[in-house]
N, C-alpha and C. Protein backbone atom coordinates (compact mmCIF):
# COMPACT_ATOMS: atom_id res chain seq x y z
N UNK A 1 28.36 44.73 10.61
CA UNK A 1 29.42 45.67 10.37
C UNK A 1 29.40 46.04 8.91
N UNK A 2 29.91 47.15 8.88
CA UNK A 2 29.75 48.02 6.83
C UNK A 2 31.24 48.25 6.51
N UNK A 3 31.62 48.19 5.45
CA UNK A 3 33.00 48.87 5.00
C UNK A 3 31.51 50.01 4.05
N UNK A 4 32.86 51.01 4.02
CA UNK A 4 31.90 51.93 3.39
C UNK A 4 33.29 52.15 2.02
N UNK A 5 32.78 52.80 0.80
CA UNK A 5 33.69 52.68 -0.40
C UNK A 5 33.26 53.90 -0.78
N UNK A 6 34.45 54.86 -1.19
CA UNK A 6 33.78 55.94 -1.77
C UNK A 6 34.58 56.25 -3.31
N UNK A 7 33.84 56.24 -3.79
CA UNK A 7 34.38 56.03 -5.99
C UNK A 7 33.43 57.78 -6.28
N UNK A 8 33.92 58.23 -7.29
CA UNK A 8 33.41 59.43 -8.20
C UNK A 8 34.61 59.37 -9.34
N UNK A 9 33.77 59.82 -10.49
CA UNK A 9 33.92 59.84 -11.32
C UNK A 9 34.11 61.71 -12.25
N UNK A 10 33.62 62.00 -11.19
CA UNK A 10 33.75 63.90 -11.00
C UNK A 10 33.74 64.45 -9.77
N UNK A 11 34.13 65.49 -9.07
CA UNK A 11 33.91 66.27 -8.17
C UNK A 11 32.33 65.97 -7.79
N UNK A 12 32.00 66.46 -8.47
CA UNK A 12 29.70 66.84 -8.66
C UNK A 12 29.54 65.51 -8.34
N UNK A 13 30.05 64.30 -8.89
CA UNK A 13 29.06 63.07 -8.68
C UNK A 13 29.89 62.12 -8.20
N UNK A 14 29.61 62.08 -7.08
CA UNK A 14 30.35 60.83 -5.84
C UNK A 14 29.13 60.01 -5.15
N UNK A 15 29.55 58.97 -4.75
CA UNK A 15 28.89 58.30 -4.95
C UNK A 15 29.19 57.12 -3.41
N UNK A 16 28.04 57.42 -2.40
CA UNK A 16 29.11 56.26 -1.48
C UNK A 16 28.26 54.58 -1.34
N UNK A 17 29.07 53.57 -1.43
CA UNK A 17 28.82 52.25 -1.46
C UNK A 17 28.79 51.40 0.11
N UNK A 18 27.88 50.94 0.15
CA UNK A 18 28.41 50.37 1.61
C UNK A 18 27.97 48.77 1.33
N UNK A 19 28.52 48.02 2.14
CA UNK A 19 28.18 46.65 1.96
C UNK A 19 28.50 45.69 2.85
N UNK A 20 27.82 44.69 3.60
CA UNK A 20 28.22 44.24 4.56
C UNK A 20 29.19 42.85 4.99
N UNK A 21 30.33 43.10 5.82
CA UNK A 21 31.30 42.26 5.82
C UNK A 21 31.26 41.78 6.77
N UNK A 22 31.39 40.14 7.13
CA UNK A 22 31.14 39.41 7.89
C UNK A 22 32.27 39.32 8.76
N UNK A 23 32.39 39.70 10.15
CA UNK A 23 33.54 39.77 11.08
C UNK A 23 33.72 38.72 11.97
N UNK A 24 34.89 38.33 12.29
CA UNK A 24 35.18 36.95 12.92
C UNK A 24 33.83 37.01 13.81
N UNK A 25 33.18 38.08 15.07
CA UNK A 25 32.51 37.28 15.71
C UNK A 25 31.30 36.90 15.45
N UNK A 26 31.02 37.37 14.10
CA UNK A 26 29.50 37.23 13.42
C UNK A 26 29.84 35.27 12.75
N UNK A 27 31.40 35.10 12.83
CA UNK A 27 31.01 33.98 11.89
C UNK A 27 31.58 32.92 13.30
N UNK A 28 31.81 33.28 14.41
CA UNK A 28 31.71 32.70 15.59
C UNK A 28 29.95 32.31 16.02
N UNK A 29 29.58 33.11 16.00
CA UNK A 29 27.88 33.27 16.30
C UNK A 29 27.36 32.44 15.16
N UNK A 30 27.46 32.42 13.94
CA UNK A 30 26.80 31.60 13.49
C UNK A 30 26.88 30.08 13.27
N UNK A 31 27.89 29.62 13.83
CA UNK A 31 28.91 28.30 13.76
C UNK A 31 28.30 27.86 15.32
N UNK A 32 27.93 28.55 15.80
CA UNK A 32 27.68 28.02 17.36
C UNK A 32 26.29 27.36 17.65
N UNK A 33 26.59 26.35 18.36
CA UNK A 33 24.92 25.31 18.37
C UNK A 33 25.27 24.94 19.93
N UNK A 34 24.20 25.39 20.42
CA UNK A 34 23.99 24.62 21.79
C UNK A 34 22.23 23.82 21.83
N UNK A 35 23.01 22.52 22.01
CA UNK A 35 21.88 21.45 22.34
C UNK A 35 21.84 20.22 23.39
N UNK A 36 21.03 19.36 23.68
CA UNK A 36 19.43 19.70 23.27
C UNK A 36 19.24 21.04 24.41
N UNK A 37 17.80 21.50 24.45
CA UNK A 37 17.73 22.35 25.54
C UNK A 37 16.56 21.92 25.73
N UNK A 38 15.59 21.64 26.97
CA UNK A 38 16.01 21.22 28.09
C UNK A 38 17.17 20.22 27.79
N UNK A 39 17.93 19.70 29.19
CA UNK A 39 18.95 18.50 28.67
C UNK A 39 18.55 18.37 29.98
N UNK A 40 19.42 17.01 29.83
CA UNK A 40 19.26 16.08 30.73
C UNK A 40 20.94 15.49 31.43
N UNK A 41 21.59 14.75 31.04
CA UNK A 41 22.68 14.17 31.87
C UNK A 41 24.09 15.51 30.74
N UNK A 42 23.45 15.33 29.36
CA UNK A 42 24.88 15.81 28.72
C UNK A 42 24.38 17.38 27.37
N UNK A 43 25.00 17.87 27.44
CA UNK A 43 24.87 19.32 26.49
C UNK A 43 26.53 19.32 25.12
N UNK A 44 25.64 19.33 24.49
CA UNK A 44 26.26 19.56 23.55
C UNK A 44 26.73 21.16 22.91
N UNK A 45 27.81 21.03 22.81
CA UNK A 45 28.67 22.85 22.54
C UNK A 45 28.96 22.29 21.01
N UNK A 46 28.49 23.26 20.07
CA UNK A 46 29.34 22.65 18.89
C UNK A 46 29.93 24.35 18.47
N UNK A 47 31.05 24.39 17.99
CA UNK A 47 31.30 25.75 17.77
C UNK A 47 32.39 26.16 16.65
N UNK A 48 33.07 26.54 15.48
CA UNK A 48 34.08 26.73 15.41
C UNK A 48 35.45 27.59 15.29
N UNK A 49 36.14 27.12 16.08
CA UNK A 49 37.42 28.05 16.90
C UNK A 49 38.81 27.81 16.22
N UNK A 50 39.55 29.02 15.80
CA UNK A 50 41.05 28.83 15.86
C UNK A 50 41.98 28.13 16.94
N UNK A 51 42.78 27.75 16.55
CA UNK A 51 43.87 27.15 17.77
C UNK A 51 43.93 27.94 18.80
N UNK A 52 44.37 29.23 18.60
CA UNK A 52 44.70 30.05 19.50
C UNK A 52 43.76 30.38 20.28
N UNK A 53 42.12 30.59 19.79
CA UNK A 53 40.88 30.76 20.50
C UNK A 53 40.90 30.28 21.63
N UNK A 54 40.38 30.41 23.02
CA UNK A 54 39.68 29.85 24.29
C UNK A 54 38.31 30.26 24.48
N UNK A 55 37.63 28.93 23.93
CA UNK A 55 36.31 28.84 24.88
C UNK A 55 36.17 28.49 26.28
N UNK A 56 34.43 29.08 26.53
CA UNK A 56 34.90 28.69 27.98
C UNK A 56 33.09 28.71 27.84
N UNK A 57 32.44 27.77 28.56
CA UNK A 57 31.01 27.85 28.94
C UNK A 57 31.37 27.75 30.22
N UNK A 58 29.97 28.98 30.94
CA UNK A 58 29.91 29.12 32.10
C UNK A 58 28.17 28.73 32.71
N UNK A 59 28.13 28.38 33.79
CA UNK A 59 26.40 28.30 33.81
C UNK A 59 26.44 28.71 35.36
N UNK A 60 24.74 29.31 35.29
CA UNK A 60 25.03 29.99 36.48
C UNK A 60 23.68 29.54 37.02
N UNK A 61 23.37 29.87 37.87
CA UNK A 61 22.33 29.01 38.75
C UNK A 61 20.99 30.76 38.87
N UNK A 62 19.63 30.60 39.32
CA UNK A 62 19.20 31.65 38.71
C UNK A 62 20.17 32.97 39.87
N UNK A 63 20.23 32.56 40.56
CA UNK A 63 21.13 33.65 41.52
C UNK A 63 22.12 34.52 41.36
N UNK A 64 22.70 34.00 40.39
CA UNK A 64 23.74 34.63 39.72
C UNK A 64 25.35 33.78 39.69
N UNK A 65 25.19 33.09 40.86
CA UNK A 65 26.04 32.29 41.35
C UNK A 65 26.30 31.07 39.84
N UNK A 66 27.77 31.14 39.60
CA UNK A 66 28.32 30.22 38.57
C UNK A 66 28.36 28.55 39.53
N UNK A 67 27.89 27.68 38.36
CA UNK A 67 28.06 26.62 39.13
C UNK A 67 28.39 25.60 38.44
N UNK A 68 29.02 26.29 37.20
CA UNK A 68 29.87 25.07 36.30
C UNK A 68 30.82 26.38 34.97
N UNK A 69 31.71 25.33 35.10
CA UNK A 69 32.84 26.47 34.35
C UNK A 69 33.30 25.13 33.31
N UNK A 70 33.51 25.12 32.19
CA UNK A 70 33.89 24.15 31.01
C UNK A 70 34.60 24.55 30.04
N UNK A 71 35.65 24.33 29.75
CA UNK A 71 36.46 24.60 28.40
C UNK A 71 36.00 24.29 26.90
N UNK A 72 36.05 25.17 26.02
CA UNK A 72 35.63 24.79 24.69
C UNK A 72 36.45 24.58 23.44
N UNK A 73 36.74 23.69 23.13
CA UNK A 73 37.42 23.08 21.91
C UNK A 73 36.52 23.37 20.97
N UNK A 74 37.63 23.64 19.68
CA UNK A 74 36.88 23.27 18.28
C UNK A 74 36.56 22.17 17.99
N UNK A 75 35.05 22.51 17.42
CA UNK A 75 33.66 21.30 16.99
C UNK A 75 33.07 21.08 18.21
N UNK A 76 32.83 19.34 18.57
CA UNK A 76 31.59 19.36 19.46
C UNK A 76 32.14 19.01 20.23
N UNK A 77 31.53 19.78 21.33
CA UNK A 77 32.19 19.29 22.94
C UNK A 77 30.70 18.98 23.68
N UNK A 78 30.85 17.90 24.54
CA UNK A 78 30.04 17.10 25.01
C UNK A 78 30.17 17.75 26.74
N UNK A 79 29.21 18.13 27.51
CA UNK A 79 29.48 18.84 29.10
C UNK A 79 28.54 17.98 29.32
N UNK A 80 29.61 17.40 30.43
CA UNK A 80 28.49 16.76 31.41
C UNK A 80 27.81 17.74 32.58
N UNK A 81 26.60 17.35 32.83
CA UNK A 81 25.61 18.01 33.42
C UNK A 81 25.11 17.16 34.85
N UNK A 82 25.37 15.83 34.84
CA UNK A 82 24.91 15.16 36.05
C UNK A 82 24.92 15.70 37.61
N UNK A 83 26.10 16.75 37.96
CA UNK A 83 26.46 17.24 38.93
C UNK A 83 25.04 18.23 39.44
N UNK A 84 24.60 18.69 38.47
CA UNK A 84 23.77 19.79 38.56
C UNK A 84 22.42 19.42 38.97
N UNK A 85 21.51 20.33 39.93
CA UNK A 85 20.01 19.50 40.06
C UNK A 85 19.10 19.99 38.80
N UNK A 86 17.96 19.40 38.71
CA UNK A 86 17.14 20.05 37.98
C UNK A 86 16.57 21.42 37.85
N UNK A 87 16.27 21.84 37.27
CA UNK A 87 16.08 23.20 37.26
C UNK A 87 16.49 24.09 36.09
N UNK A 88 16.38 25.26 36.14
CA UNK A 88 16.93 26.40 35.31
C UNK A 88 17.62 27.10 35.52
N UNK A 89 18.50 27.68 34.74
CA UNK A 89 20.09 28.20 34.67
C UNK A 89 20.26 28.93 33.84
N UNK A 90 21.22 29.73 33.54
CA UNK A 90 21.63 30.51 32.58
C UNK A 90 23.37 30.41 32.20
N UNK A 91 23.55 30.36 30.59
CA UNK A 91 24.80 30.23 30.47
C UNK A 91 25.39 30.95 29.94
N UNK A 92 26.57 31.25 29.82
CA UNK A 92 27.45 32.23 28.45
C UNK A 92 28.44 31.24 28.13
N UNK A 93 28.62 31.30 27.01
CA UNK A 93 29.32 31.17 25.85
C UNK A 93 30.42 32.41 25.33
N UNK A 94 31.46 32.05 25.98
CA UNK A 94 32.53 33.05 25.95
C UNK A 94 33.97 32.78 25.04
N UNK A 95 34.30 33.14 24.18
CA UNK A 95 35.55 33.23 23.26
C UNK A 95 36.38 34.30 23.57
N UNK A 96 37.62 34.34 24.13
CA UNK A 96 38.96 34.98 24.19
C UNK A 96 38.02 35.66 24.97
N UNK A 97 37.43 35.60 26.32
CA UNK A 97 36.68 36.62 27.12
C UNK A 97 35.51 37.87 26.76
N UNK A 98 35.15 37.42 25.54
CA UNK A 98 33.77 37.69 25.06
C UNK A 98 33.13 37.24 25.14
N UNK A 99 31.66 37.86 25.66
CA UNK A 99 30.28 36.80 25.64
C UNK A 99 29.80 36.66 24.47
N UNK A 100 30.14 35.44 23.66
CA UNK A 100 29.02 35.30 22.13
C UNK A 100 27.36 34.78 22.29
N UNK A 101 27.18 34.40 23.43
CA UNK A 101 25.79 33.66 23.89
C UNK A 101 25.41 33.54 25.05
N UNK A 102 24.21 33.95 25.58
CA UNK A 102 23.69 33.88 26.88
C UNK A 102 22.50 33.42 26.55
N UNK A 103 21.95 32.20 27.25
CA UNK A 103 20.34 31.70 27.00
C UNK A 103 20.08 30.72 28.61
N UNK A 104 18.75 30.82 28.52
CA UNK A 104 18.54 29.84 29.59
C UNK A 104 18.64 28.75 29.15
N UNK A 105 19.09 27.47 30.40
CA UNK A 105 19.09 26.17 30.04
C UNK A 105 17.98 25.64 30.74
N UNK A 106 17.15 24.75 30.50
CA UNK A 106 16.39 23.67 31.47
C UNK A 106 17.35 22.64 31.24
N UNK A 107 17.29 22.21 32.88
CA UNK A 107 17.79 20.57 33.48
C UNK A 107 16.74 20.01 34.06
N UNK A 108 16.19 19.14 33.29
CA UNK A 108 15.45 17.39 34.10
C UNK A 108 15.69 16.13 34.16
């Protein structure tokens, strides 16, 4: 995202500035760690959220079909995974009903 600034010093010579400002979901995205990947019994969410924020990880099976729904607290949240078979999945990573992250997971 840019704020843009516009300064002159005459009519004739204006001059425009732009520069880039870091917006809550850019500093959501960069605070966010999902590990290990492949996993195995447990996944780690590390993220950080305002009070008011709701996370939510979702994982979906390759079908499309969701087959685990998890709440996300600020810092690290630990999801258990045991329920699930092995295989590959796909998840989002959702804040106040935004997707900040979609990646595949391996389970073995």
């Amino acid at each position: 995202m840019y704020s843009t600034q516009l300064s002159y010093t005459s009519p004739a010579k204006a001059m425009l500035r732009m520069k880039s400002i870091a917006t809550v979901d850019e500093e959501l995205e960069e605070s966010l760690q999902v590990y290990p990947n492949p996993a195995k019994e447990l996944l780690n969410v590390s993220l950080n959220l305002n009070a008011e924020d709701k996370g939510i990880l979702q994982i979906m099976d390759v079908k499309g079909r969701m087959v685990q729904e998890s709440s996300i607290i600020d810092g690290n949240n630990q999801i258990k995974l045991n329920q699930l078979s092995n295989g590959l999945y796909i998840f989002h990573i959702r804040v106040n009903g935004k997707i900040m992250k979609t990646d595949k997971l391996m389970i073995h």
